[in-house]
N, C-alpha and C. Protein backbone atom coordinates (compact mmCIF):
# COMPACT_ATOMS: atom_id res chain seq x y z
N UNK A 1 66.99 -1.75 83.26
CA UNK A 1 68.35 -1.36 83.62
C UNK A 1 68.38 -1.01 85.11
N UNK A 2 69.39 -1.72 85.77
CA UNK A 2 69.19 -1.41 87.28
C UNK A 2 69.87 -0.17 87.54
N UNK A 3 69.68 0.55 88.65
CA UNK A 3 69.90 1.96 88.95
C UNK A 3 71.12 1.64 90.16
N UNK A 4 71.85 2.62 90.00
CA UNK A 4 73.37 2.27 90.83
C UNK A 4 73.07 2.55 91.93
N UNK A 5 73.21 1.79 93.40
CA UNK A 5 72.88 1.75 94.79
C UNK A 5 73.84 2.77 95.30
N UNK A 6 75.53 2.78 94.64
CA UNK A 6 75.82 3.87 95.23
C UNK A 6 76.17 5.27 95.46
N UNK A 7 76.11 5.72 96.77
CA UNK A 7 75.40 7.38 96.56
C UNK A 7 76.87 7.92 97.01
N UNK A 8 77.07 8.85 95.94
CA UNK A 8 78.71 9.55 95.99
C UNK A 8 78.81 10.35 97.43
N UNK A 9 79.94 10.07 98.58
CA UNK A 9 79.86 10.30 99.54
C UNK A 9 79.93 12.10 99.58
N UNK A 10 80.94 12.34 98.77
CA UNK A 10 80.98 13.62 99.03
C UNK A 10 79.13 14.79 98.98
N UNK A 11 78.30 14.09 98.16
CA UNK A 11 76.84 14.49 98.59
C UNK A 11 76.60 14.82 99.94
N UNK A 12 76.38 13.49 100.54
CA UNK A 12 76.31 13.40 102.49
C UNK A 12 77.38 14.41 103.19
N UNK A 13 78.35 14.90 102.78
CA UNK A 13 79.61 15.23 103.66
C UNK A 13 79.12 16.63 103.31
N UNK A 14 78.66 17.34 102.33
CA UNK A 14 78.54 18.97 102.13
C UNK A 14 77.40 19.29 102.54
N UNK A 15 76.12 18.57 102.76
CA UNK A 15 75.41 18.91 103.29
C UNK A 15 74.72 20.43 103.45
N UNK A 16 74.40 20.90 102.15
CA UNK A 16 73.95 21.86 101.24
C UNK A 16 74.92 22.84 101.00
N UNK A 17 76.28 22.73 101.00
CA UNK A 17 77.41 23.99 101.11
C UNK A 17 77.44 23.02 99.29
N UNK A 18 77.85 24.42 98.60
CA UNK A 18 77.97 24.36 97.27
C UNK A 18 78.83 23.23 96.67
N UNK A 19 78.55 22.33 95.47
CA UNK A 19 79.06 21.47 94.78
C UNK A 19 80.43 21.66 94.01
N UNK A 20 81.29 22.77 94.50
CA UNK A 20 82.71 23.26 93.94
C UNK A 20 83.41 23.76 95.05
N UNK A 21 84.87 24.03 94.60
CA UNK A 21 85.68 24.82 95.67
C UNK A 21 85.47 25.65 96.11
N UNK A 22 85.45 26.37 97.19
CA UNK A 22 85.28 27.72 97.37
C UNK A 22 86.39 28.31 97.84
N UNK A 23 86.39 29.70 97.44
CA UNK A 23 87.26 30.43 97.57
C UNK A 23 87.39 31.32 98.84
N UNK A 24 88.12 31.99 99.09
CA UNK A 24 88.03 32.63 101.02
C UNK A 24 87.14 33.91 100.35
N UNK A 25 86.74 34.41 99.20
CA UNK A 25 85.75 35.30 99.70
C UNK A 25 84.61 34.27 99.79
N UNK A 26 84.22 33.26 99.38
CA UNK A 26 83.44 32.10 99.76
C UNK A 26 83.35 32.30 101.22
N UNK A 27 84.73 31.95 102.05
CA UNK A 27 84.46 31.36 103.38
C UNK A 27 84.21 32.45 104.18
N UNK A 28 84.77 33.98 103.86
CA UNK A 28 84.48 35.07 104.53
C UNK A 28 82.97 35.20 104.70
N UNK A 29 82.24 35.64 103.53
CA UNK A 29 80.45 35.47 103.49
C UNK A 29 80.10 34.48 103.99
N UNK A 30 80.63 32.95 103.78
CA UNK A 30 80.03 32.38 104.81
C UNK A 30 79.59 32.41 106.28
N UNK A 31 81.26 32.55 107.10
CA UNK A 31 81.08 32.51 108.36
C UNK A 31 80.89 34.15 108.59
N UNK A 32 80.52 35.04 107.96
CA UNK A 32 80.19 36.48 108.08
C UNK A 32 81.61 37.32 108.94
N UNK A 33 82.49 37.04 108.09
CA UNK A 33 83.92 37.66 108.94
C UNK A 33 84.56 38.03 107.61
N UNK A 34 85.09 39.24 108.61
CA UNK A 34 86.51 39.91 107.00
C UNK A 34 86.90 39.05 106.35
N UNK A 35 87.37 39.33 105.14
CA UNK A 35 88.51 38.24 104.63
C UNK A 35 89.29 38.18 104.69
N UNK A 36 90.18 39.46 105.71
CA UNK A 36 91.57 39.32 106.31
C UNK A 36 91.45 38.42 107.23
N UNK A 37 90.24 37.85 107.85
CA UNK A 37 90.28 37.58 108.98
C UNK A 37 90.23 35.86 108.00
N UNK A 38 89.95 35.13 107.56
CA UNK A 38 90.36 33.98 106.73
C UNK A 38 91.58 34.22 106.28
N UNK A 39 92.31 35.04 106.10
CA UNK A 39 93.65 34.91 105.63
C UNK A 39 94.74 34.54 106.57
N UNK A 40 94.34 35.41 107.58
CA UNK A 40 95.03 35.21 108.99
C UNK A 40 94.34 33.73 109.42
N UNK A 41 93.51 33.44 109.47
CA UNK A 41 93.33 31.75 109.97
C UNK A 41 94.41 31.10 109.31
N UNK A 42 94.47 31.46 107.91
CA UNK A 42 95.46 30.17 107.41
C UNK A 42 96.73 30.34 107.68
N UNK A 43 97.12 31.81 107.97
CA UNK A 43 98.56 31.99 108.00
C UNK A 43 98.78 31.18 109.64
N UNK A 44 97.81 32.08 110.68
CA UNK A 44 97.93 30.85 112.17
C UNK A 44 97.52 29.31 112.04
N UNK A 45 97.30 29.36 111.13
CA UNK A 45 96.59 27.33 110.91
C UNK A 45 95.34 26.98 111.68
N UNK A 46 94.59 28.15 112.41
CA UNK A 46 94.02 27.70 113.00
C UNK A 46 92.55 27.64 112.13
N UNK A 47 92.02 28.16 111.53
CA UNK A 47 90.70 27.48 110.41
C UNK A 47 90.67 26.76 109.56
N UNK A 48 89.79 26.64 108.08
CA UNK A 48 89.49 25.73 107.70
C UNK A 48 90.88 25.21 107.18
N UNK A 49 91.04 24.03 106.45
CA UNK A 49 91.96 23.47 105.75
C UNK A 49 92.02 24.12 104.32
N UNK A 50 92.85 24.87 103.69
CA UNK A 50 92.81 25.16 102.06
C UNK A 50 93.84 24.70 101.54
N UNK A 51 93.99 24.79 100.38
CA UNK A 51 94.95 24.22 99.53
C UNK A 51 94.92 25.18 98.27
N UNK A 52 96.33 25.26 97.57
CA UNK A 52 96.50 25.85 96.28
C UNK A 52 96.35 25.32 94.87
N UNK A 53 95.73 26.08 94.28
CA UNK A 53 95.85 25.63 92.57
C UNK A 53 96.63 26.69 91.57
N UNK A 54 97.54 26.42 91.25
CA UNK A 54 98.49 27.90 91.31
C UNK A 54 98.45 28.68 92.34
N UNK A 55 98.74 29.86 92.04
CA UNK A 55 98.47 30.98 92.84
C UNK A 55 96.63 31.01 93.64
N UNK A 56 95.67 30.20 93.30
CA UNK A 56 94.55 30.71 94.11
C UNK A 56 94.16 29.71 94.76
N UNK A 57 93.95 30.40 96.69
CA UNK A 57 93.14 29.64 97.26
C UNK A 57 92.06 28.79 97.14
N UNK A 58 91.60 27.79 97.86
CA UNK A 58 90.22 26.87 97.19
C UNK A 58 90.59 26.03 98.46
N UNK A 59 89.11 26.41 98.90
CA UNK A 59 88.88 25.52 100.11
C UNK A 59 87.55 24.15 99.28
N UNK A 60 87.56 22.89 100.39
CA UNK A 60 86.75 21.71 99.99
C UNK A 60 85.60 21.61 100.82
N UNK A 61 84.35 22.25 100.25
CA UNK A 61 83.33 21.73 101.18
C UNK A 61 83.21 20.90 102.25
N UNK A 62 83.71 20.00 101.56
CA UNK A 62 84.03 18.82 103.44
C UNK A 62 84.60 19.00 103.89
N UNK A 63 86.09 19.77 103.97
CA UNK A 63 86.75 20.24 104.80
C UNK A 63 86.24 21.32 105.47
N UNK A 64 85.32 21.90 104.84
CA UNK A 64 84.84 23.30 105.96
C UNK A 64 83.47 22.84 106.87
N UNK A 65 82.63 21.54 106.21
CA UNK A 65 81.61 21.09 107.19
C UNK A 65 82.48 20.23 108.45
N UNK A 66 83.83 19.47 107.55
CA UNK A 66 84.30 18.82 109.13
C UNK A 66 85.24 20.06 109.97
N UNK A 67 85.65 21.20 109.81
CA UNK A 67 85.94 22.13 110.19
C UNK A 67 84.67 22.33 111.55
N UNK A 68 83.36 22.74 111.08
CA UNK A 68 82.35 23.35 111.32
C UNK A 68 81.67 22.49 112.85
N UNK A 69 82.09 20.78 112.38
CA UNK A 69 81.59 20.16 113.11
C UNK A 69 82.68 19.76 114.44
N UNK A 70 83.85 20.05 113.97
CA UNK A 70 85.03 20.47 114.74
C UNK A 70 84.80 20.99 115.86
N UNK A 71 84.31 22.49 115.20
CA UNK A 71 84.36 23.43 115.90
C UNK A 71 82.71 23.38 117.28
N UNK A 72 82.21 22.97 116.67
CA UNK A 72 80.90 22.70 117.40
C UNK A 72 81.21 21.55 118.68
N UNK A 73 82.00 20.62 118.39
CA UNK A 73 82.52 19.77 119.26
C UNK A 73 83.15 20.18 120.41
N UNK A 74 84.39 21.26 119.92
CA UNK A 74 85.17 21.43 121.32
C UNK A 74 84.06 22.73 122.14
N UNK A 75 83.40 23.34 121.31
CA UNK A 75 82.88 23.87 121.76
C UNK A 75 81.80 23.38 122.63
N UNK A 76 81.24 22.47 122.54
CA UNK A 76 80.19 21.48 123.74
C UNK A 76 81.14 20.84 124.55
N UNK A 77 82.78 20.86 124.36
CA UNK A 77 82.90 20.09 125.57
C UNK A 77 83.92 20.83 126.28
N UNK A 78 83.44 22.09 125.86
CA UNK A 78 84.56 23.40 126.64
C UNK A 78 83.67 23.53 128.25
């Protein structure tokens, strides 16, 4: 039985950040900041991308590594 060549992208894109949504106390412990201070990103738009499922936040691993790599960018060409 041949073995399937292809490799689900979202693997490559999280790049060891957890295999589910995370939530802003997720992203707070992550980037080691309040979690007012993720709340206020989303209300200014200026951090990661989240989205709602009912009432609760849930951010997408790839959205917070291309966030991450974002941020690393303007920052090398500041």
């Amino acid at each position: 039985m041949a073995m399937p060549t292809d490799v689900d992208p979202r693997a490559t894109l999280r790049d060891g950040l957890p295999d589910r949504y995370l939530t802003p106390d997720d992203i707070a412990e992550m980037f080691d900041v309040p979690l007012e201070t993720v709340y206020q990103w989303r209300k200014k738009r200026t951090g990661p991308r989240g989205f709602r499922i009912g009432k609760h936040l849930r951010y997408d691993p790839a959205d917070i590594r291309a966030y991450v790599d974002q941020r690393k960018q303007a920052e090398a060409a500041a």
